[in-house]
Structures are given as C-alpha cells and as structure tokens.
N, C-alpha and C. Protein backbone atom coordinates (compact mmCIF):
# COMPACT_ATOMS: atom_id res chain seq x y z
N UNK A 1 0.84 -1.18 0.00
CA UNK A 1 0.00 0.00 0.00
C UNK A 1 0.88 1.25 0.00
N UNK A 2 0.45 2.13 -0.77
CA UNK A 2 1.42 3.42 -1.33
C UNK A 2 1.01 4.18 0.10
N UNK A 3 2.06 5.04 0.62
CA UNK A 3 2.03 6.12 1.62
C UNK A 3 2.24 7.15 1.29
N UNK A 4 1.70 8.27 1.64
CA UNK A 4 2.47 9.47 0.86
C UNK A 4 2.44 10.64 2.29
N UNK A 5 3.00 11.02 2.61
CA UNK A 5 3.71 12.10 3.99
C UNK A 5 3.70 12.98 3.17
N UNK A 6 2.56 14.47 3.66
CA UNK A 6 2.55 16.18 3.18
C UNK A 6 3.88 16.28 4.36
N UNK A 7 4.48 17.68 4.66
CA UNK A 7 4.98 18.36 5.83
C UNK A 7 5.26 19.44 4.56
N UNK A 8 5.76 20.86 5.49
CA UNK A 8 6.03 21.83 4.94
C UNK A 8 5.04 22.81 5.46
N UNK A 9 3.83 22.96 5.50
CA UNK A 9 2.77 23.44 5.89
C UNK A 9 3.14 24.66 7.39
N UNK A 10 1.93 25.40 7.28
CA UNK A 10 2.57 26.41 8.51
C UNK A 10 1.60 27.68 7.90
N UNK A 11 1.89 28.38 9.34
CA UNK A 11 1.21 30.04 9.10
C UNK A 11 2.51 30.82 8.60
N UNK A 12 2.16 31.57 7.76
CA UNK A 12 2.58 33.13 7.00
C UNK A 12 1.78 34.23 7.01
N UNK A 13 2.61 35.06 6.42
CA UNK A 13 1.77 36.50 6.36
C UNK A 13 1.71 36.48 4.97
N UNK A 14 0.54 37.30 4.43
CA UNK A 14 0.60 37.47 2.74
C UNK A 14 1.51 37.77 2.23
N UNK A 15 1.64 37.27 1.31
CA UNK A 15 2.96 37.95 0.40
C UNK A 15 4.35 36.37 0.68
N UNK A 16 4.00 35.95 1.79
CA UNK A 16 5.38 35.00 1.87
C UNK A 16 5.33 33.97 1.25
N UNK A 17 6.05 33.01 1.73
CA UNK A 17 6.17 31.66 1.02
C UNK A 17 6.74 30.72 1.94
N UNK A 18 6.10 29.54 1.23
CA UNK A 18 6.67 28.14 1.93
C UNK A 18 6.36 27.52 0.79
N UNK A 19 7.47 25.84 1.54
CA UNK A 19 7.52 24.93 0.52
C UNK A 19 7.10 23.73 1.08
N UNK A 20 5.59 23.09 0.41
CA UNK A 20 5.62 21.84 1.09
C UNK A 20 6.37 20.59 0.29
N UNK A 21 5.83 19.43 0.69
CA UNK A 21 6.64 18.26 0.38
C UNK A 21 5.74 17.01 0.47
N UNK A 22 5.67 15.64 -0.55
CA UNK A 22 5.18 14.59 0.05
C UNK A 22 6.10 13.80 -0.30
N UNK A 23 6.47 12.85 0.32
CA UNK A 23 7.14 12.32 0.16
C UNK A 23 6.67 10.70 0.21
N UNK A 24 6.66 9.71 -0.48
CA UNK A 24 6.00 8.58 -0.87
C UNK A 24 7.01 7.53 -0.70
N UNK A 25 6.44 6.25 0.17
CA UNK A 25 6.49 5.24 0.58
C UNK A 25 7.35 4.48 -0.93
N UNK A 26 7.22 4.47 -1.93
CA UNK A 26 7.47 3.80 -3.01
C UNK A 26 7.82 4.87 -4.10
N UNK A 27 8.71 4.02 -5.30
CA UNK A 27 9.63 5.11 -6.30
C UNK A 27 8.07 5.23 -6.68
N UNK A 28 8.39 6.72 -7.01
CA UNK A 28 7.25 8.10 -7.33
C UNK A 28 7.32 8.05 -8.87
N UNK A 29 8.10 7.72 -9.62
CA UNK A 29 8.58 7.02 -11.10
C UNK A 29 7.22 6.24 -11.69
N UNK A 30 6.36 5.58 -10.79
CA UNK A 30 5.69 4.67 -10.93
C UNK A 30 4.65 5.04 -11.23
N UNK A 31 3.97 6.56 -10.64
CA UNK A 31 3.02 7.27 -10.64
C UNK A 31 3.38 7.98 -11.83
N UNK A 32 2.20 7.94 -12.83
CA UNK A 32 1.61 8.85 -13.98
C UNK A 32 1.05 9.98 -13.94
N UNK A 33 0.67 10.29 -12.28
CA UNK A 33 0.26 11.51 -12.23
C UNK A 33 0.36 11.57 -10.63
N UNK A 34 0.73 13.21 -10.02
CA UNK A 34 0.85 13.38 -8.99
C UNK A 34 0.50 14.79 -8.41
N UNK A 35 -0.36 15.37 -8.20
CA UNK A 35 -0.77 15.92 -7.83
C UNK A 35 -1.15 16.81 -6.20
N UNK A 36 -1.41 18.27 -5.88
CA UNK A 36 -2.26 18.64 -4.82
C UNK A 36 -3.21 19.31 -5.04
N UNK A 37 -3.70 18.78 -4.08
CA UNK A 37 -5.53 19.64 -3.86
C UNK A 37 -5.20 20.21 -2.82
N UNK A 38 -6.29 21.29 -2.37
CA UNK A 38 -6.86 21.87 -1.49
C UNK A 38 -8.24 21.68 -0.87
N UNK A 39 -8.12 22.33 0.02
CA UNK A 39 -9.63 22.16 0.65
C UNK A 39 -9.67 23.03 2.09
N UNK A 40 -10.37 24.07 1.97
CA UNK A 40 -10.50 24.68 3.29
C UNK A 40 -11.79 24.75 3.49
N UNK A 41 -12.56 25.22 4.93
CA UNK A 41 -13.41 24.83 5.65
C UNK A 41 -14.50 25.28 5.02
N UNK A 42 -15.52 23.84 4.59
CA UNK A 42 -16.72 23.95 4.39
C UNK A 42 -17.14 24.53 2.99
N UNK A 43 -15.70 23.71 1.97
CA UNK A 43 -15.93 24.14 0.94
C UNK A 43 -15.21 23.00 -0.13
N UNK A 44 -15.55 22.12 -1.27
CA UNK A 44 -14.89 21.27 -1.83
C UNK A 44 -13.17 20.95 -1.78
N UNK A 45 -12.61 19.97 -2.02
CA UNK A 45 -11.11 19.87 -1.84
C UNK A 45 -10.86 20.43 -3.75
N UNK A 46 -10.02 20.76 -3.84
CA UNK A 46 -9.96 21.70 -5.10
C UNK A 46 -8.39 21.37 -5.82
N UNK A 47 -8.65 20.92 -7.12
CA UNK A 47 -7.10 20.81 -7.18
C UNK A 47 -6.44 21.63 -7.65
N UNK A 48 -5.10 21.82 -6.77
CA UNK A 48 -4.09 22.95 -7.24
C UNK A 48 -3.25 22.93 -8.37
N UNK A 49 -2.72 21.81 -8.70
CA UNK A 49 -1.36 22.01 -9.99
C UNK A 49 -1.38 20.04 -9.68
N UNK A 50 -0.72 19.75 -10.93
CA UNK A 50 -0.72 18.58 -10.98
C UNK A 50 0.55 18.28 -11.89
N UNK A 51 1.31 17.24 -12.09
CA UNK A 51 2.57 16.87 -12.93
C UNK A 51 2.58 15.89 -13.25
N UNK A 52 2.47 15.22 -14.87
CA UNK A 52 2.92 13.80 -15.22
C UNK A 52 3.91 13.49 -15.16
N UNK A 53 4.06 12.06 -15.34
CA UNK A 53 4.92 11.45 -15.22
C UNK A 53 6.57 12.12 -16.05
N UNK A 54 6.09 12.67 -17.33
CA UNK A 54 7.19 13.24 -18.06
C UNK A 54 7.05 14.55 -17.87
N UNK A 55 7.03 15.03 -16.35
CA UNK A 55 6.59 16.32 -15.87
C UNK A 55 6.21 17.43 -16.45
N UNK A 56 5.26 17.07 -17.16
CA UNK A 56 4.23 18.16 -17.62
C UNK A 56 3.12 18.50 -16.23
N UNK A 57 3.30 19.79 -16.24
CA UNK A 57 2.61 20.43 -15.16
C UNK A 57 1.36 20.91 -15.64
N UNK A 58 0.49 21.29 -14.60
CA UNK A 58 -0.37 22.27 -15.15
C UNK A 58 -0.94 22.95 -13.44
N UNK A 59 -1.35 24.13 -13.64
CA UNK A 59 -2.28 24.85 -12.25
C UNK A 59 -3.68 25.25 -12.82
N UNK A 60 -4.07 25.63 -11.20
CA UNK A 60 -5.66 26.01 -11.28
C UNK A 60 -4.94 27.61 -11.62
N UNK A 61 -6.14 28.38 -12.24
CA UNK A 61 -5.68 30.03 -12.43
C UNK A 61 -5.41 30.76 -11.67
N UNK A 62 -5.55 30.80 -10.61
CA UNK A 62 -5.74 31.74 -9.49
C UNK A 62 -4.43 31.54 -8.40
N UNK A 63 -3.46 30.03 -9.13
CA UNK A 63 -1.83 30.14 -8.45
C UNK A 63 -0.86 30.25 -9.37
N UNK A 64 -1.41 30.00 -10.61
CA UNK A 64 -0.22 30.21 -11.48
C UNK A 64 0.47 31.40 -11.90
N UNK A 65 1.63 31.37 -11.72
CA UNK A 65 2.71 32.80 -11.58
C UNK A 65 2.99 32.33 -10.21
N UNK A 66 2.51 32.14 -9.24
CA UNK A 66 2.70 31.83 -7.71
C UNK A 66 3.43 30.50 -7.23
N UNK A 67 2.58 29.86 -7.53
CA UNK A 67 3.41 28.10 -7.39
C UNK A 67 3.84 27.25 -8.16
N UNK A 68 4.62 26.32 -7.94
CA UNK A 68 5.41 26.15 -8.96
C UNK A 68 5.36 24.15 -8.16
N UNK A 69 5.08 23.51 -8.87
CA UNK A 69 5.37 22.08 -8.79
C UNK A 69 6.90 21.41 -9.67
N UNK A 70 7.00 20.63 -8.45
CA UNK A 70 8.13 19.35 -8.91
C UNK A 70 7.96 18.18 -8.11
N UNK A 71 9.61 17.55 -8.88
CA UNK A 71 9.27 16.35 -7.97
C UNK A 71 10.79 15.76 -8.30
N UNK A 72 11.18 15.03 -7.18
CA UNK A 72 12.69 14.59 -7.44
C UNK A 72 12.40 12.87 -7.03
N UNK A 73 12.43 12.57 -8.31
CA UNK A 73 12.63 11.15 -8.44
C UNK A 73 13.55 10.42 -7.49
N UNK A 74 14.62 10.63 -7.05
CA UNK A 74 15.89 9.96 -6.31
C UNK A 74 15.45 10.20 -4.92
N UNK A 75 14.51 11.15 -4.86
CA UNK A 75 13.78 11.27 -3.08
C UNK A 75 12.60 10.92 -2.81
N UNK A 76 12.21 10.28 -3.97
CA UNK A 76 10.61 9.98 -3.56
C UNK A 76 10.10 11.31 -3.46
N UNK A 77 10.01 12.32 -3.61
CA UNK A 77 9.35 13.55 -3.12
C UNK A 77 8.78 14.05 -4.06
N UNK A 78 7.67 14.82 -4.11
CA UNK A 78 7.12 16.20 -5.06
C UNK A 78 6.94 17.06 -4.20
N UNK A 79 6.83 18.26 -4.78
CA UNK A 79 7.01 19.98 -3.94
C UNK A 79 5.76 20.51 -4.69
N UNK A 80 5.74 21.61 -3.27
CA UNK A 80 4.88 22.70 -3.96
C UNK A 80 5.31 23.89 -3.21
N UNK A 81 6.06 24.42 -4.23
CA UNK A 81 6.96 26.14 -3.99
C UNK A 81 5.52 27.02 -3.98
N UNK A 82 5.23 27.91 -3.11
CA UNK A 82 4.34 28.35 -3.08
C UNK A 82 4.61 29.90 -2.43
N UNK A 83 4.50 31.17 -3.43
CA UNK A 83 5.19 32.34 -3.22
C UNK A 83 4.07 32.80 -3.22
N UNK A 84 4.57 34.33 -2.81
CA UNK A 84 3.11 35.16 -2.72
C UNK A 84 2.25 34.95 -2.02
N UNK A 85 2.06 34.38 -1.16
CA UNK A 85 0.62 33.66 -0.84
C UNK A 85 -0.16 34.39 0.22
N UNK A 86 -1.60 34.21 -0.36
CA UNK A 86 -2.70 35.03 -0.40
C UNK A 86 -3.81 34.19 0.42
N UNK A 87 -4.48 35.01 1.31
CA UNK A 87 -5.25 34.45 2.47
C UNK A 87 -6.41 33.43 2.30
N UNK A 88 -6.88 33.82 0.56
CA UNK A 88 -7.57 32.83 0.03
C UNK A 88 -6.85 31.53 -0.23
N UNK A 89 -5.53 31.44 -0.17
CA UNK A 89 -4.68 30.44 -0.64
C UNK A 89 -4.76 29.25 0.69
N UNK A 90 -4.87 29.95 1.90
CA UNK A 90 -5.30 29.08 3.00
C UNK A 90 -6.17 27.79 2.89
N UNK A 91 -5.52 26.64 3.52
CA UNK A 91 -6.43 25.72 3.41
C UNK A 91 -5.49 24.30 3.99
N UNK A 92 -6.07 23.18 4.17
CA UNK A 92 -5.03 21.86 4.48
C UNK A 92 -5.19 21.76 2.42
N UNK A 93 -3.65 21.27 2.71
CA UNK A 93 -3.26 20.89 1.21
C UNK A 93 -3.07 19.31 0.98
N UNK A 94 -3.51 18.69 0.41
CA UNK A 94 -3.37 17.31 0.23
C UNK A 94 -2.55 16.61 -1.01
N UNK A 95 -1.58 15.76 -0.77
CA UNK A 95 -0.61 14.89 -1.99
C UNK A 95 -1.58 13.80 -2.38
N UNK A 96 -1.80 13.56 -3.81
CA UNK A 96 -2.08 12.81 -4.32
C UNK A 96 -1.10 12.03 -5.23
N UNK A 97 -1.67 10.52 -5.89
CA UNK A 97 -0.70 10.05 -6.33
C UNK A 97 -1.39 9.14 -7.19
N UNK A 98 -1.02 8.78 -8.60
CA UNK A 98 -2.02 7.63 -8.98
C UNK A 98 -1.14 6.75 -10.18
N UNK A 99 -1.07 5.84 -9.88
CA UNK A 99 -0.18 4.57 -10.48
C UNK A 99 -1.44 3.30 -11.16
N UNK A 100 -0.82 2.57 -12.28
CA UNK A 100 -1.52 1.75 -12.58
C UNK A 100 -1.77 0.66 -11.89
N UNK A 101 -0.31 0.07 -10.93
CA UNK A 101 -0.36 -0.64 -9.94
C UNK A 101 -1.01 -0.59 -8.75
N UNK A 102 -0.87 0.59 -7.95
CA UNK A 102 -1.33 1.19 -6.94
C UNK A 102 -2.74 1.64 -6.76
N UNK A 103 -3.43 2.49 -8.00
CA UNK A 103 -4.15 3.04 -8.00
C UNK A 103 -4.15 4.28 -7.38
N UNK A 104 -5.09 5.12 -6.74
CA UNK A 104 -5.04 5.91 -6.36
C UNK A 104 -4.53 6.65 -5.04
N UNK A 105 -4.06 7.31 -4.62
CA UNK A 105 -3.30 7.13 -2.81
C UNK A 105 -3.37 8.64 -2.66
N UNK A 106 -3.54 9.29 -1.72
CA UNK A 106 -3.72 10.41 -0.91
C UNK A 106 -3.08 10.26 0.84
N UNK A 107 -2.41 11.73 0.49
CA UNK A 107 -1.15 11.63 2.25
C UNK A 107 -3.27 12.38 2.59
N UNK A 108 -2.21 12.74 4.05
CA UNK A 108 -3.08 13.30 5.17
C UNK A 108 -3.64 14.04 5.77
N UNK A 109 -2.87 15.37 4.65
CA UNK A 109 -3.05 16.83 4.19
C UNK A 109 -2.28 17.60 5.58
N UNK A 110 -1.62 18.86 5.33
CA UNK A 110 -1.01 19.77 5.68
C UNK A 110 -1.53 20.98 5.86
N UNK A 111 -1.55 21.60 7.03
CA UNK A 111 -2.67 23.10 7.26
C UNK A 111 -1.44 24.29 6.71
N UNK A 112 -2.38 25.23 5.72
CA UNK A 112 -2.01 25.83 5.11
C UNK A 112 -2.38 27.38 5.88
N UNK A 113 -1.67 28.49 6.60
CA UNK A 113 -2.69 29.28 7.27
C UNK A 113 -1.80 30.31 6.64
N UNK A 114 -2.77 31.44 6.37
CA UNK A 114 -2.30 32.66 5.61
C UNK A 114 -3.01 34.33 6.60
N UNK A 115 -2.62 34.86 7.43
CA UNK A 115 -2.58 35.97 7.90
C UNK A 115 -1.82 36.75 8.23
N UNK A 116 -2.53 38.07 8.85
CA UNK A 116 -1.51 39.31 8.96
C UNK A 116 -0.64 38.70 10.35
C-alpha cells in the first residue's frame, strides 16, 4: 500500500512563502500523475497544480505565476513552492498520487494558514 507524507505546511503572512513536500512510501517514477488539492473549511477539496509522469505540469488560475510544482525522483518527493501567498490560498493541502499498480493514494493533508 502506497504512503504518501505532506509536511512543509505552517502560518505566514501574505505575500510569503513556503515549501511543502510529500514524500512517498514507493519510487514516485511509478506514478503517472501526482498531484495537490486543497480544501478549506466547508468548501470542496480543489485541485491545485498537478505533474505527469514526463513532468508536464499544469495549475488552477488563481496560483499560477505563484506556485510552482516538482518532484525529485531519487527522493521519492514532489514539492509545492508556493510564493506570494494570499489568504484565500489558505487551506489543508493534500498529496495525491495515482499509479496503474497502486491506483489511487492520498497523504493526510497539511494546514495551510495565511494571515496578517
């Protein structure tokens, strides 16, 4: 069974930045697509930016210019560089992961808090 560990997460003030991280139980190579969502209170989980396997990226509109996805194969890990960030940007952020073997796998999500 695939694991996947968010950390990185934390309060800022607008305008700053952090970098989260998931980091996965099994080579991340394996996964065709890897992805984060969002989801803050009392409102759908929403996905943020996503990366194939031959790291083609893509974002939702409202982060792109702002965040920036990767992922380093030799660490098991994908990132989410996340600059600027804006109070609407608040939320627990969740790693997704989806392999033909595996199927689908989600970490445990990371609180995202954005104030003065």
């Amino acid at each position: 069974q695939v694991q996947l560990v968010e950390s990185g997460g934390g309060g800022v003030q607008p305008g700053g930045s952090l970098r989260l991280s998931c980091t996965a139980s099994v080579n991340i190579g394996s996964f065709y697509d890897m992805a984060w969502y969002r989801q803050a209170p009392g409102k759908q989980r929403d996905l943020v930016a996503h990366i194939s396997d031959d790291a083609f990226a893509e974002y939702r509109d409202s982060v792109k210019g702002r965040f920036t996805i990767s992922k380093d194969i030799a660490k098991n890990t994908m990132y989410l560089q996340m600059n600027n960030l804006k109070p609407e940007d608040a939320a627990v952020y969740y790693c997704f992961a989806k392999s033909l073997r595996s199927g689908s796998s989600w970490g445990q999500g990371t609180q995202v808090t954005v104030s003065p």
